[in-house]
C-alpha atoms as a PDB file:
ATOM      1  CA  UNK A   1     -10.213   7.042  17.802  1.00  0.00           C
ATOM      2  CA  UNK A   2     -12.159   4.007  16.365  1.00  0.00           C
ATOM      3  CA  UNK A   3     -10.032   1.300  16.484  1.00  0.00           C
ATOM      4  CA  UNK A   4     -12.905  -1.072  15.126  1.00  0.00           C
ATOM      5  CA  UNK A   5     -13.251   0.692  11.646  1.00  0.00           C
ATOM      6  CA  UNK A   6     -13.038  -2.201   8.521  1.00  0.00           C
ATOM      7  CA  UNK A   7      -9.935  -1.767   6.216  1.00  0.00           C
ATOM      8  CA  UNK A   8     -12.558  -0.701   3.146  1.00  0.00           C
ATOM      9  CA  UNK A   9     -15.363   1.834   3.343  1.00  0.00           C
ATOM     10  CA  UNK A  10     -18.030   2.564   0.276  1.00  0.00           C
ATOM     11  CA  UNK A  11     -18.252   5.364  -2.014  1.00  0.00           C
ATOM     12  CA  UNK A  12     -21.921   5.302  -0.466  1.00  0.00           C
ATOM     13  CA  UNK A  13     -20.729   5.256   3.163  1.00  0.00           C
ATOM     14  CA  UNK A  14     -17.765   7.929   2.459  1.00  0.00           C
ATOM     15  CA  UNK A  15     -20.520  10.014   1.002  1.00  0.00           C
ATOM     16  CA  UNK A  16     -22.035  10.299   3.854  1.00  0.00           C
ATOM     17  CA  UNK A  17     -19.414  11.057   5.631  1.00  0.00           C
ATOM     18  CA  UNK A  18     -17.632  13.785   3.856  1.00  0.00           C
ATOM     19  CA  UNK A  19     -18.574  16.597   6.212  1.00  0.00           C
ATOM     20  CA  UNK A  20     -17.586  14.911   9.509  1.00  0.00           C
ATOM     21  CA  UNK A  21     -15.235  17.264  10.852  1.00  0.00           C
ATOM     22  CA  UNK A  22     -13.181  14.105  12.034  1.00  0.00           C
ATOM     23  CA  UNK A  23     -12.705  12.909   8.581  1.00  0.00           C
ATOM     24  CA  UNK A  24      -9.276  13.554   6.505  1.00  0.00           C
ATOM     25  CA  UNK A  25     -10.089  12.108   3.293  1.00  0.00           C
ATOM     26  CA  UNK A  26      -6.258  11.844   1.172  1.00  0.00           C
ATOM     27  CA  UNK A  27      -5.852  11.428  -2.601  1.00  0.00           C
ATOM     28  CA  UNK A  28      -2.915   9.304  -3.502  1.00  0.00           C
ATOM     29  CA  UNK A  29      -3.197   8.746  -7.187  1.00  0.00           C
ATOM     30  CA  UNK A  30      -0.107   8.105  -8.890  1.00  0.00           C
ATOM     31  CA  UNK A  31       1.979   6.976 -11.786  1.00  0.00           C
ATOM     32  CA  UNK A  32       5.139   5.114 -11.773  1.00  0.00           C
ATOM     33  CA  UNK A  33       5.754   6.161 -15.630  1.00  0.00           C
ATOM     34  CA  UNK A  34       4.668   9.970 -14.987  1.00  0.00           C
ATOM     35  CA  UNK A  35       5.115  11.034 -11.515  1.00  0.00           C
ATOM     36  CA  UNK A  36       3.168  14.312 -11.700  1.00  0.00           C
ATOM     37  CA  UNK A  37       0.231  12.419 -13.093  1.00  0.00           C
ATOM     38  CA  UNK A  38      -1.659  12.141  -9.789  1.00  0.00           C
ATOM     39  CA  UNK A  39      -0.778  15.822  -8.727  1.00  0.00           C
ATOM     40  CA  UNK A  40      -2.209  17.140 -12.043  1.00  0.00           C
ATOM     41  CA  UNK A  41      -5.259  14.810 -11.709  1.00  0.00           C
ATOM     42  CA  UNK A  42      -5.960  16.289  -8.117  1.00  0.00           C
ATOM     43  CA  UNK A  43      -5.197  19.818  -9.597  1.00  0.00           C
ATOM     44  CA  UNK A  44      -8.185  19.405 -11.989  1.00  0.00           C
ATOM     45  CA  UNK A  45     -10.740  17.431  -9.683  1.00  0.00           C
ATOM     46  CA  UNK A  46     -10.620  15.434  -6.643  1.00  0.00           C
ATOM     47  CA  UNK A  47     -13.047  13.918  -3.983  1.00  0.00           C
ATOM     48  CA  UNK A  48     -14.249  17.139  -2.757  1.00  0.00           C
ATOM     49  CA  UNK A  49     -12.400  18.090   0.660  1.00  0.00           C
ATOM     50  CA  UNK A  50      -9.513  15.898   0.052  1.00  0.00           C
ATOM     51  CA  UNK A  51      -5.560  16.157   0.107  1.00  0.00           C
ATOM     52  CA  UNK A  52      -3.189  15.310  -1.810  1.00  0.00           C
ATOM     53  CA  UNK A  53      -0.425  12.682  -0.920  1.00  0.00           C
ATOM     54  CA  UNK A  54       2.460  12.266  -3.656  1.00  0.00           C
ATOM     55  CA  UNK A  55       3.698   8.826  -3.065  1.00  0.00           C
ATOM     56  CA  UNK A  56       7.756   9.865  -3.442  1.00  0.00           C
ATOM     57  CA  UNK A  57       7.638  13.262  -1.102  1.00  0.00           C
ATOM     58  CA  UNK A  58       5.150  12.021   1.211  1.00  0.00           C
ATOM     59  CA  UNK A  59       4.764   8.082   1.312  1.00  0.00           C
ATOM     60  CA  UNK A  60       8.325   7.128   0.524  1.00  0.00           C
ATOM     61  CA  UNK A  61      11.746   8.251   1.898  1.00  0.00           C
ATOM     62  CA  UNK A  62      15.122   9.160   0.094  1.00  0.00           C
ATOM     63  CA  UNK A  63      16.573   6.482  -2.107  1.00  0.00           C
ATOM     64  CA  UNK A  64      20.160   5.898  -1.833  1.00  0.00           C
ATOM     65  CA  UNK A  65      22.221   3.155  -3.056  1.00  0.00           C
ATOM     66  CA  UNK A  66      21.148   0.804  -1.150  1.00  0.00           C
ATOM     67  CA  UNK A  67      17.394   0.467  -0.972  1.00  0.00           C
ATOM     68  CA  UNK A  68      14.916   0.692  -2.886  1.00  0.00           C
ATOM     69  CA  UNK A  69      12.597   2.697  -5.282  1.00  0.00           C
ATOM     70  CA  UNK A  70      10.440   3.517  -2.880  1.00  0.00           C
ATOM     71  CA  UNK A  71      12.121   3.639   1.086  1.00  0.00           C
ATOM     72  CA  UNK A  72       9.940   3.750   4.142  1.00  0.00           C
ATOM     73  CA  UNK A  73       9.866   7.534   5.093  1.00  0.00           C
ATOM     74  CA  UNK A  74      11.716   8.259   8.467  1.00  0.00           C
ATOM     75  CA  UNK A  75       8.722   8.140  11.194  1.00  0.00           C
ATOM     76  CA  UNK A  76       9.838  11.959  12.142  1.00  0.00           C
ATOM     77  CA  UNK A  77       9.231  12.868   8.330  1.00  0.00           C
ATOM     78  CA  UNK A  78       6.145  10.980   8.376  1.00  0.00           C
ATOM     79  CA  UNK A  79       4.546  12.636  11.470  1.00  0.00           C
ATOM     80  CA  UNK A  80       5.681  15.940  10.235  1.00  0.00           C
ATOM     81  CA  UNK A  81       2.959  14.985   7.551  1.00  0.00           C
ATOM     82  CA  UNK A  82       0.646  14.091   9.548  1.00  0.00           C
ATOM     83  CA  UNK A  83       0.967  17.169  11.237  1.00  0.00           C
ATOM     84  CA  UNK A  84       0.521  19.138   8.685  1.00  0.00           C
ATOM     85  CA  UNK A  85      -2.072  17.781   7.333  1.00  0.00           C
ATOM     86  CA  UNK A  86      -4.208  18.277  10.685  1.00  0.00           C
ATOM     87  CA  UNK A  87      -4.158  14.646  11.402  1.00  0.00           C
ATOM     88  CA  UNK A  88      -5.060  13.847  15.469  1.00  0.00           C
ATOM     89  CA  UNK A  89      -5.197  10.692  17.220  1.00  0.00           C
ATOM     90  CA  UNK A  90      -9.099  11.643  16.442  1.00  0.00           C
ATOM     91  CA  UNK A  91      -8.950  11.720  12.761  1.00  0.00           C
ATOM     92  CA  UNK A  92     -10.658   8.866  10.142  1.00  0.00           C
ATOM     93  CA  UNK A  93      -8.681   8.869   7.064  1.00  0.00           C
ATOM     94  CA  UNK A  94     -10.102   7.221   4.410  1.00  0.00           C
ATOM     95  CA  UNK A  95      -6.972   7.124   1.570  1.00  0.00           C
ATOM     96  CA  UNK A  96      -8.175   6.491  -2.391  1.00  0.00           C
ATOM     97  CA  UNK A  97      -5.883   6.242  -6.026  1.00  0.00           C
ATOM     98  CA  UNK A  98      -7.047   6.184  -9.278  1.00  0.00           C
ATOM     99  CA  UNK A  99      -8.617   2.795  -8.636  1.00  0.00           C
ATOM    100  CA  UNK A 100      -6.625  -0.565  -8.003  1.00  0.00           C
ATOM    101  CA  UNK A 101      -6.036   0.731  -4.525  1.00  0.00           C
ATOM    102  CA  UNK A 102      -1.909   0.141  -3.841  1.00  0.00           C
ATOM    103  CA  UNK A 103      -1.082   3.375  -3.672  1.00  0.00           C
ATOM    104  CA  UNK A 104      -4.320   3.750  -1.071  1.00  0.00           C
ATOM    105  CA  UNK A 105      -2.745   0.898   0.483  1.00  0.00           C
ATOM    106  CA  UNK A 106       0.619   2.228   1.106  1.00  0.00           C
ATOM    107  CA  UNK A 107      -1.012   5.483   2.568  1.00  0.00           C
ATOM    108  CA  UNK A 108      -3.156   3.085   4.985  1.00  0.00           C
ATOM    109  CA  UNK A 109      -0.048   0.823   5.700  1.00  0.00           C
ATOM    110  CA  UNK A 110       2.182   3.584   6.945  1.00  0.00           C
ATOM    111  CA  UNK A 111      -0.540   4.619   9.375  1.00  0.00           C
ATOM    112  CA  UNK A 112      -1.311   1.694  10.857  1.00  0.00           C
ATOM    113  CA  UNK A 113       2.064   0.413  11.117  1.00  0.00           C
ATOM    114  CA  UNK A 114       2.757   4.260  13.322  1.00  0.00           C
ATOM    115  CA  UNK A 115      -0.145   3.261  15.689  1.00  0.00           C
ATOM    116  CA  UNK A 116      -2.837   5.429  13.779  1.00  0.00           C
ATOM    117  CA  UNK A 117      -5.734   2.493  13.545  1.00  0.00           C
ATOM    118  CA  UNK A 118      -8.731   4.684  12.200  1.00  0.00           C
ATOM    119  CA  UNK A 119      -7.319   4.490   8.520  1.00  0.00           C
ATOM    120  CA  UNK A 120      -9.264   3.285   5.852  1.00  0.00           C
ATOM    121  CA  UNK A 121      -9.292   2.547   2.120  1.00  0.00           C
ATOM    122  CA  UNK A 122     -11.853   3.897  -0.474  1.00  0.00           C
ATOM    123  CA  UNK A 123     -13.104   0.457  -2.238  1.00  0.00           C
ATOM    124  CA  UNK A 124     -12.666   1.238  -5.975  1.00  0.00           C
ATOM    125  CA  UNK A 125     -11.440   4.322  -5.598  1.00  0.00           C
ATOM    126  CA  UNK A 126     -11.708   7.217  -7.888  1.00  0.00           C
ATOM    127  CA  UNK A 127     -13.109   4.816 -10.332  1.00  0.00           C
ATOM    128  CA  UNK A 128     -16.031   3.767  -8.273  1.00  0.00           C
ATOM    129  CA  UNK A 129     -16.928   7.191  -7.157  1.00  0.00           C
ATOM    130  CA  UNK A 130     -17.616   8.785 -10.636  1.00  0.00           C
ATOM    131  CA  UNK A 131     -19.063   5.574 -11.530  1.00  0.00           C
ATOM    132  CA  UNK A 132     -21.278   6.014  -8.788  1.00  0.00           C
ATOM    133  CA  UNK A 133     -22.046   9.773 -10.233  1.00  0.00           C
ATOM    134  CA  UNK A 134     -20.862  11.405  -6.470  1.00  0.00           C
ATOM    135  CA  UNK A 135     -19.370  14.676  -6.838  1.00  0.00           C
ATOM    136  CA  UNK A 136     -15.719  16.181  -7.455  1.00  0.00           C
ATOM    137  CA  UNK A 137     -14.122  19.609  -6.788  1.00  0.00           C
ATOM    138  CA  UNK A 138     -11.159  21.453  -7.570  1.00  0.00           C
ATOM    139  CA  UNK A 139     -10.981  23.480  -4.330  1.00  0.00           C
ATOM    140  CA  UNK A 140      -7.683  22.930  -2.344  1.00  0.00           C
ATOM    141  CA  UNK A 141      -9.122  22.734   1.786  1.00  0.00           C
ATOM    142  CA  UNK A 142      -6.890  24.547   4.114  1.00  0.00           C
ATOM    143  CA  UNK A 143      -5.295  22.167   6.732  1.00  0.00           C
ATOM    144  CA  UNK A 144      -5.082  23.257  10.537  1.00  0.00           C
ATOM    145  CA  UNK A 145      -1.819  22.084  11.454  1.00  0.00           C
ATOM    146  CA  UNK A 146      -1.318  20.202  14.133  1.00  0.00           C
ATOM    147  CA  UNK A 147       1.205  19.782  16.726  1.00  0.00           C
ATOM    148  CA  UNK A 148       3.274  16.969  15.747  1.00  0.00           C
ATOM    149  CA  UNK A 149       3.020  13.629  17.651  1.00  0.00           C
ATOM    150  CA  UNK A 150       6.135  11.741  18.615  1.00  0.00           C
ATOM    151  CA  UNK A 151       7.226   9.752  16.207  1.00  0.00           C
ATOM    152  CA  UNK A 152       6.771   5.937  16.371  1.00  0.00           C
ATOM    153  CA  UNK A 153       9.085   3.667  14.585  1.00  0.00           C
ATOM    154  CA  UNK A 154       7.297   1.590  12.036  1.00  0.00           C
ATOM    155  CA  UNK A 155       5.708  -1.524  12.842  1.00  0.00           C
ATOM    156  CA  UNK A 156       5.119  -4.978  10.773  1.00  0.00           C
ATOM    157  CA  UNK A 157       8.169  -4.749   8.280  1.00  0.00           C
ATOM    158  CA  UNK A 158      11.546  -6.445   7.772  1.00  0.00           C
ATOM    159  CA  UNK A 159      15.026  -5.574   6.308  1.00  0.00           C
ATOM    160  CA  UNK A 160      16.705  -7.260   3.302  1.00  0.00           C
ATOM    161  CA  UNK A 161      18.815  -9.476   5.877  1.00  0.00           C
ATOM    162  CA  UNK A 162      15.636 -10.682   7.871  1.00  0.00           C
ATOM    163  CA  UNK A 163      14.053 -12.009   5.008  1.00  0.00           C
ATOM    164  CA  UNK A 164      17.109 -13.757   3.642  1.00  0.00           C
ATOM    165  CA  UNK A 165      17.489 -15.137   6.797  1.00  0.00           C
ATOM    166  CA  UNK A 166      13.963 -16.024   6.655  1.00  0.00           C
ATOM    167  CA  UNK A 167      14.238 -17.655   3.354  1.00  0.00           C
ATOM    168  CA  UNK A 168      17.421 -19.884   4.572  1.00  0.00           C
ATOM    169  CA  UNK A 169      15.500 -21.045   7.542  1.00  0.00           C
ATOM    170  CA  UNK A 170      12.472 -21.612   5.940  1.00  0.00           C
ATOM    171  CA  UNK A 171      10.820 -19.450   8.769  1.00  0.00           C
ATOM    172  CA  UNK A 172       8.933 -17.097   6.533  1.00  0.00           C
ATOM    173  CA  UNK A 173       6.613 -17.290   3.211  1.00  0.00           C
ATOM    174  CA  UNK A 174       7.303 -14.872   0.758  1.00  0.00           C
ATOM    175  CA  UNK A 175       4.732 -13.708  -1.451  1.00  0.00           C
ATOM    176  CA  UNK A 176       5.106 -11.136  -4.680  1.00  0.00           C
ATOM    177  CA  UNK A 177       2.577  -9.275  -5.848  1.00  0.00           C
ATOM    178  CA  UNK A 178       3.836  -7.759  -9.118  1.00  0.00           C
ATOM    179  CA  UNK A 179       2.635  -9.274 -12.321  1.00  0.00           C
ATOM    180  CA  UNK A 180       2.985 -13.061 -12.879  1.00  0.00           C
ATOM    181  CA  UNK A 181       5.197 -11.800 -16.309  1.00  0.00           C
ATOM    182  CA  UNK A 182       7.605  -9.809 -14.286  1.00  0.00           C
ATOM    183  CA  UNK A 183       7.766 -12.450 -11.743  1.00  0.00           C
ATOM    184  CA  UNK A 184       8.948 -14.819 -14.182  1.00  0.00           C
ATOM    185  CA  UNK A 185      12.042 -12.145 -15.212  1.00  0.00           C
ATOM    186  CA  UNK A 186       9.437 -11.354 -18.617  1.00  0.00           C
ATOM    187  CA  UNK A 187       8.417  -7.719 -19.881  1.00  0.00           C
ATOM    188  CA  UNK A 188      10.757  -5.853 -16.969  1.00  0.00           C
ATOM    189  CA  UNK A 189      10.655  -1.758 -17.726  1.00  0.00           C
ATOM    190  CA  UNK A 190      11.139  -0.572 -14.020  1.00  0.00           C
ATOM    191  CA  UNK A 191      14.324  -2.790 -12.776  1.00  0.00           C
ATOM    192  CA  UNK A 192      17.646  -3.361 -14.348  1.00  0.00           C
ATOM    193  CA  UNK A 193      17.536  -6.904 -13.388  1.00  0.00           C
ATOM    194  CA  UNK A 194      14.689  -9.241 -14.170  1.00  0.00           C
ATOM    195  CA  UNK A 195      13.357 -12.022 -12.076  1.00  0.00           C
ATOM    196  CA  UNK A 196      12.534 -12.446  -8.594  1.00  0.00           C
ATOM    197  CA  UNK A 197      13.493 -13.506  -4.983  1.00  0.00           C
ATOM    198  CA  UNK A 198      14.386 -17.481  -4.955  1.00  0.00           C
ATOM    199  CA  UNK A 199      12.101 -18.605  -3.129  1.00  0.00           C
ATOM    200  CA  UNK A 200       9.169 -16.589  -3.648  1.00  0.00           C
ATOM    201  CA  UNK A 201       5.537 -17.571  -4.503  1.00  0.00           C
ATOM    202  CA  UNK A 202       3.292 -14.807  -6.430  1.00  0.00           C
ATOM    203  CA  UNK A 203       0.326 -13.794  -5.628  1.00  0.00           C
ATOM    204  CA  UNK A 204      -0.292 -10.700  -8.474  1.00  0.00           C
ATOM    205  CA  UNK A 205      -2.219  -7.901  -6.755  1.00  0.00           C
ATOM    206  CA  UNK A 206      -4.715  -7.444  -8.983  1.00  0.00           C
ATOM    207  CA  UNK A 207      -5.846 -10.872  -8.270  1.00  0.00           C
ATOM    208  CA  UNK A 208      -7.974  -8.947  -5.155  1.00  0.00           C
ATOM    209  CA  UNK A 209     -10.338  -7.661  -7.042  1.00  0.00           C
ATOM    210  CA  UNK A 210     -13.407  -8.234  -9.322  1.00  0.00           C
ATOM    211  CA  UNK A 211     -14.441  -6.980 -12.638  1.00  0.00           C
ATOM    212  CA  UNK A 212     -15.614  -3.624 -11.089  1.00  0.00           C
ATOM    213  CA  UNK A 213     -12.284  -2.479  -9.901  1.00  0.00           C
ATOM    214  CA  UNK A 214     -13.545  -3.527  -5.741  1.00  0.00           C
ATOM    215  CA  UNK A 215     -12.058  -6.125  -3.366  1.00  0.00           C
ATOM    216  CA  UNK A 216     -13.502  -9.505  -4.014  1.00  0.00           C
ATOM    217  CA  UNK A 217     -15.615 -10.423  -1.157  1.00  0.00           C
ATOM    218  CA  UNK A 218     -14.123 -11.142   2.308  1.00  0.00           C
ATOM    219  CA  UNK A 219     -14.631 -15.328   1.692  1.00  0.00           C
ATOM    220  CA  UNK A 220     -13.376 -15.233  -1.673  1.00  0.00           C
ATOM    221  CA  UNK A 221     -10.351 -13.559  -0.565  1.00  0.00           C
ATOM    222  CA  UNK A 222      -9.632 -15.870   2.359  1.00  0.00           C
ATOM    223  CA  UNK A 223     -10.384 -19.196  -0.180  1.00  0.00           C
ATOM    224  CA  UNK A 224      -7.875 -17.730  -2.525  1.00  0.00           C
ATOM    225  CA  UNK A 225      -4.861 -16.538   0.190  1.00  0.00           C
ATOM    226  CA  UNK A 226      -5.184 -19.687   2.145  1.00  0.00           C
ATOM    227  CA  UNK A 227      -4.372 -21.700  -0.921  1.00  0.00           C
ATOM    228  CA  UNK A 228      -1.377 -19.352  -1.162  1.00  0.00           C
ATOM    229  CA  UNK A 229      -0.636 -19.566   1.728  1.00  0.00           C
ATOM    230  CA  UNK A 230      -0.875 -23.569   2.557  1.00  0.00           C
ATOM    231  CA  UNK A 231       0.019 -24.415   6.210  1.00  0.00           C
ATOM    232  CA  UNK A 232       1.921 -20.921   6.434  1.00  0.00           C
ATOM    233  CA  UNK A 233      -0.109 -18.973   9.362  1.00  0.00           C
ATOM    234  CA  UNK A 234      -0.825 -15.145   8.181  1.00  0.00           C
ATOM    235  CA  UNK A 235       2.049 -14.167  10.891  1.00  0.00           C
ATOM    236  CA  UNK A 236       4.718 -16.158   9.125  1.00  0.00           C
ATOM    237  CA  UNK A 237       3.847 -14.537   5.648  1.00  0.00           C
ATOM    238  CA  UNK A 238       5.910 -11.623   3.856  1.00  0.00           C
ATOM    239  CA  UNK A 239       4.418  -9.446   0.922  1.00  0.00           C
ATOM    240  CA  UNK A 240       7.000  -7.950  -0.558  1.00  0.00           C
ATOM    241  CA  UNK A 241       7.012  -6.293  -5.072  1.00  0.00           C
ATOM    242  CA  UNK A 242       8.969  -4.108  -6.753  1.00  0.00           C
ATOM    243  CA  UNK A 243       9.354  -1.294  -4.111  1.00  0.00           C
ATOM    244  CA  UNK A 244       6.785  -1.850  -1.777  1.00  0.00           C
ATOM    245  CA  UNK A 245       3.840  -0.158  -2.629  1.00  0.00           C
ATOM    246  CA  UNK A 246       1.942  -3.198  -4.262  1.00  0.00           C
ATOM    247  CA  UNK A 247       2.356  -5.647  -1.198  1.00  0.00           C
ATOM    248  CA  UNK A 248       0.374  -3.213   0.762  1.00  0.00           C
ATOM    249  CA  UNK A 249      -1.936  -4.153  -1.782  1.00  0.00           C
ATOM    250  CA  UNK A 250      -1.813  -7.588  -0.434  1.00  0.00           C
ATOM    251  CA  UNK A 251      -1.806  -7.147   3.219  1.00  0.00           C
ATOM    252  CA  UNK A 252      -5.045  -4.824   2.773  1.00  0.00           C
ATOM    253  CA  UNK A 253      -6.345  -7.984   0.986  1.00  0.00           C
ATOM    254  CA  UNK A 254      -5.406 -10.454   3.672  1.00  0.00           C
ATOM    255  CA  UNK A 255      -7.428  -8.130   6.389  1.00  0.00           C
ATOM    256  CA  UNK A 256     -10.636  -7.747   4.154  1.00  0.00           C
ATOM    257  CA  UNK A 257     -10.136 -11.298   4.041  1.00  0.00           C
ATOM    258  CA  UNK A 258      -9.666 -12.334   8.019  1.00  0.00           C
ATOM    259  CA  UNK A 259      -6.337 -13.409   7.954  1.00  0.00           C
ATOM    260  CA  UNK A 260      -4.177 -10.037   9.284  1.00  0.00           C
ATOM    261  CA  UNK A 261      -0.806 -10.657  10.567  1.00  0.00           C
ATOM    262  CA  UNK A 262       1.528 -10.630   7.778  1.00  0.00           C
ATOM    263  CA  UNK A 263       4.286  -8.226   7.077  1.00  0.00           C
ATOM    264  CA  UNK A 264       5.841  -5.972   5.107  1.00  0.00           C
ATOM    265  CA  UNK A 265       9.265  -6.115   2.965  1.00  0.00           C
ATOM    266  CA  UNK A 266       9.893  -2.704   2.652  1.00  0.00           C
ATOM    267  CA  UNK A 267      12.519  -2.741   0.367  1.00  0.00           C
ATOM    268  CA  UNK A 268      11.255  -5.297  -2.034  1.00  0.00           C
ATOM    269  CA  UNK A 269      12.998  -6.791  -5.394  1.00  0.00           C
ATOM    270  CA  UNK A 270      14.656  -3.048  -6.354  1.00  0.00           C
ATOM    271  CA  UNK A 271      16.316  -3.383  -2.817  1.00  0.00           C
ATOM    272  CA  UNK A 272      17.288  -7.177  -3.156  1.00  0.00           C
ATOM    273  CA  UNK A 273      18.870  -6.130  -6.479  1.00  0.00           C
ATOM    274  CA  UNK A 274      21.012  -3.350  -5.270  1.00  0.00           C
ATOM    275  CA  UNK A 275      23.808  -6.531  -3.598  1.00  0.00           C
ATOM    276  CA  UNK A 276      24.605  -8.764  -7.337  1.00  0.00           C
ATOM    277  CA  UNK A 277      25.817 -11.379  -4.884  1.00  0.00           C
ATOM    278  CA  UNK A 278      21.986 -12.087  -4.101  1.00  0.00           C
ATOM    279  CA  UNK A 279      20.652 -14.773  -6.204  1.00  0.00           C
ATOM    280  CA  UNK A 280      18.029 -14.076  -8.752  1.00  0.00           C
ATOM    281  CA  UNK A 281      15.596 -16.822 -10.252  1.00  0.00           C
ATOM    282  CA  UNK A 282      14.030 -16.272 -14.229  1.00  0.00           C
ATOM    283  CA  UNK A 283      12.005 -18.664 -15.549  1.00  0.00           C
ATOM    284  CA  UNK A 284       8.173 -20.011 -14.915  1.00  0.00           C
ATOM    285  CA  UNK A 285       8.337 -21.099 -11.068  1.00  0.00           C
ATOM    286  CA  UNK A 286       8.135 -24.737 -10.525  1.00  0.00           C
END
């Protein structure tokens, strides 16, 4: 497996590859406000050879009352996935969304953070590609299954009660990436309680990319996170949102950029929420 593969490829380099027999190329378009949006999109036209990944049966695990909107799936569900969807410890997959890239991210995230390195993410996604005028299809491949691979817990992430430990100590930089509105406790239509961690700087996702819908470029990136950042080393820095799909929109941003080491708060603000006795700040931050 290529364990040297950048965290973006091209619509022009993924066109090239598309009939690699070592490529799994994954759709993972989705909708937060429709959640059959993506499958239906994928239903009527897709990157030709591609799967489809539905972020809360494949990327996420159950909710309960205490976590959040969308869980880490159990490692044994997760390589049950993989293994059905033919994955080896050969297989590129290159993971693409309607555009933006989180829900890409979360795809890439989850196999990285299992041990699965060759993982990439489609730089503007669906967008780019028909922009580009490269081919879709509506056929649905058939998989091989694979024998399923022992599960590996999860790497990179921490629990509700490791970041507010963090945050007491001062031993950890938490960074948001939902809008600066939402953020600020403004505009809120997914949570029942507005605001944000105490503590918390933001860093909105969509900050990563140009005009076109891409990643900024790698030095642009690394000006703008290490003024974020200030003295905090990459290793010391959380990404945490809503649920946990838009920080991986972050720590894909941090590697284009150079600066990979940061982790994950799975659970996010819906999981911080789920306690009342946690604090909760509204208002512009200081």
């Amino acid at each position: 497996m290529n364990d040297d593969l950048p965290p973006l490829v091209s619509v022009r380099e993924l066109a090239t590859l598309l009939h690699d027999p070592a490529l799994l190329v994954v759709d993972c378009r989705f909708d937060l406000a429709d959640t059959a949006w993506g499958q239906r999109g994928y239903d009527a036209a897709h990157l030709p050879g591609a799967v489809y990944a539905h972020l809360d049966r494949d990327l996420s695990g159950p909710v309960t009352p205490a976590n959040g909107r969308h869980p880490l799936p159990s490692p044994e569900a997760f390589a049950s996935t993989l293994a059905a969807w033919g994955v080896t410890p050969a297989t590129r997959v290159v993971a693409y969304d309607q555009g933006p890239g989180p829900y890409a991210a979360r795809l890439r995230w989850l196999l990285r953070a299992s041990g699965h390195a060759a993982a990439q993410v489609l730089d503007g996604g669906l967008a780019a590609w028909q922009s580009a005028g490269l081919p879709l299809d509506d056929d649905v491949p058939r998989r091989v299954p694979v024998a399923k691979a022992a599960p590996r817990p999860f790497e990179g992430w921490l629990t509700t009660d490791a970041v507010a430990d963090g945050l007491r100590t001062g031993a950890l930089r938490l960074v948001d990436a939902r809008p600066a509105d939402r953020f600020a406790g403004r505009n809120e239509t997914i949570d029942p309680v507005p605001g944000r961690i105490p503590g918390a700087v933001n860093h909105p996702f969509a900050g990563n990319l140009g005009p076109d819908g891409t990643f900024l470029p790698p030095a642009t990136l690394a000006e703008r996170w290490r003024a974020r950042l200030g003295d905090v080393a990459p290793r010391d820095a959380v990404m945490m949102c809503g649920s946990g799909v838009t920080a991986c929109h972050n720590l894909l941003a941090l590697e284009v950029a150079g600066l990979p080491g940061a982790r994950l708060y799975a659970g996010s603000y819906s999981e911080w929420i789920r306690d009342p006795a946690r604090a909760v700040a509204t208002g512009e931050p200081s």
